[in-house]
Protein backbone atom coordinates (compact mmCIF):
# COMPACT_ATOMS: atom_id res chain seq x y z
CA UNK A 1 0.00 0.00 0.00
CA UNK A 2 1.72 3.75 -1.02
CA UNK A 3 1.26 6.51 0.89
CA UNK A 4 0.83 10.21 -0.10
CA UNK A 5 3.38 11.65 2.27
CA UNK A 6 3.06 14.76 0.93
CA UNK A 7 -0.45 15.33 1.67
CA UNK A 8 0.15 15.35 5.54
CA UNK A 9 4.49 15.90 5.75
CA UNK A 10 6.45 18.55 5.91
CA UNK A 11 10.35 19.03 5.47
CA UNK A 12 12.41 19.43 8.91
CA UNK A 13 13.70 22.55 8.55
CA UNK A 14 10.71 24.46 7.80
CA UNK A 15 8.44 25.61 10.93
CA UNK A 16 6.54 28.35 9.03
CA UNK A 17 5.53 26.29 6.16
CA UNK A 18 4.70 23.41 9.05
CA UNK A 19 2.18 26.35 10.94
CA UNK A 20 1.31 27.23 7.71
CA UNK A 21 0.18 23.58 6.78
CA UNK A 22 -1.31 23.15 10.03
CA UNK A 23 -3.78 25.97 9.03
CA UNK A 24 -4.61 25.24 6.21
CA UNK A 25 -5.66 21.76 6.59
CA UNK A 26 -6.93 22.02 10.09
CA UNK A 27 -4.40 19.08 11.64
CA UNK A 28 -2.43 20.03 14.75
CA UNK A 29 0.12 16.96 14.20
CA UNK A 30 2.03 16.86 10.91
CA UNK A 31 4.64 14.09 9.51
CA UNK A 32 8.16 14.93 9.43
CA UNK A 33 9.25 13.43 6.07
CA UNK A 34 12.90 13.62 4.37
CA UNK A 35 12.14 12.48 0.81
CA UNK A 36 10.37 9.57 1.17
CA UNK A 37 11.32 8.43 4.63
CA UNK A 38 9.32 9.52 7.60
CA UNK A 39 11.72 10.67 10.68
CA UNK A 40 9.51 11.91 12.74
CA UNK A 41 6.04 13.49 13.47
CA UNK A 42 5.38 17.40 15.07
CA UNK A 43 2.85 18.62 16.75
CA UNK A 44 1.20 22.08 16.48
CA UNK A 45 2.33 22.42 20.59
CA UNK A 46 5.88 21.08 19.97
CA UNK A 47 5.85 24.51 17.46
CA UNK A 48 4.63 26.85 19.70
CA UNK A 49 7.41 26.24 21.87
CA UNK A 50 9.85 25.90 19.36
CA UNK A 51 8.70 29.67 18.15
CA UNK A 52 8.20 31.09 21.88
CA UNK A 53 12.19 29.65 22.69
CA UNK A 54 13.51 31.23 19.62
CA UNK A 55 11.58 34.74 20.33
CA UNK A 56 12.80 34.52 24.06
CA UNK A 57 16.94 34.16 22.52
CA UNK A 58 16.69 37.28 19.68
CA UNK A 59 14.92 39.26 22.84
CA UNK A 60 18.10 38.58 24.45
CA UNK A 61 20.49 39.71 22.02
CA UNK A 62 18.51 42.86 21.85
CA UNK A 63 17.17 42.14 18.38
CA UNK A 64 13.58 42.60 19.31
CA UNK A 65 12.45 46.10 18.42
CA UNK A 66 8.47 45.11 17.72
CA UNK A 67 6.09 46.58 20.33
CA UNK A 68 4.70 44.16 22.72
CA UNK A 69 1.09 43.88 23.51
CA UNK A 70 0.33 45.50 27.74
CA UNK A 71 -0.11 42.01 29.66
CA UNK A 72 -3.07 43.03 31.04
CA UNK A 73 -6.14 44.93 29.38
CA UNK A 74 -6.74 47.79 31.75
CA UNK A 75 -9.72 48.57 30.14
CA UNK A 76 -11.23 44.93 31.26
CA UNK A 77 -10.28 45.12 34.78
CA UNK A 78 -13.43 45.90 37.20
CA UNK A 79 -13.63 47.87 40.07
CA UNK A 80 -15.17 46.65 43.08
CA UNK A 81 -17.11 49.22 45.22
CA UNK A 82 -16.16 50.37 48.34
CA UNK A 83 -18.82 48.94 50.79
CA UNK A 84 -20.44 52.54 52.66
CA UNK A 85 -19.66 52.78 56.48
């Protein structure tokens, strides 16, 4: 029985193309395939961290410029009411 590795693979050294992929078809596992030969399978979490790791190291080097989003939304945060004495 052949397979269409193609269909569901991606190369090794591509993570974009692999989140791109993931989107696109709606799977959050894909096979890691090297011609013909599967060496592996990767996971939509296995990226994340993969991406989040190599964000954390060029914010170290200082290579970061782009604005980061406020951790909190002020604009969310409620107020509780002083009870009257």
């Amino acid at each position: 029985m052949e397979h269409d590795w193609k269909a569901l693979g991606i190369a090794p050294d591509d993570a974009l193309k692999a989140l791109a992929q993931m989107r696109s078809t709606g799977l959050s596992r894909l096979l890691v395939v090297e011609g013909e030969r599967l060496v592996g399978i990767v996971s939509l979490k296995d990226l994340l961290r993969f991406i989040h790791l190599k964000l954390e190291l060029e914010g170290e080097e200082g290579h970061d410029d782009r604005p980061r989003p406020p951790l909190r939304d002020s604009r969310r945060e409620t107020k509780t009411p002083s009870p009257n004495p």
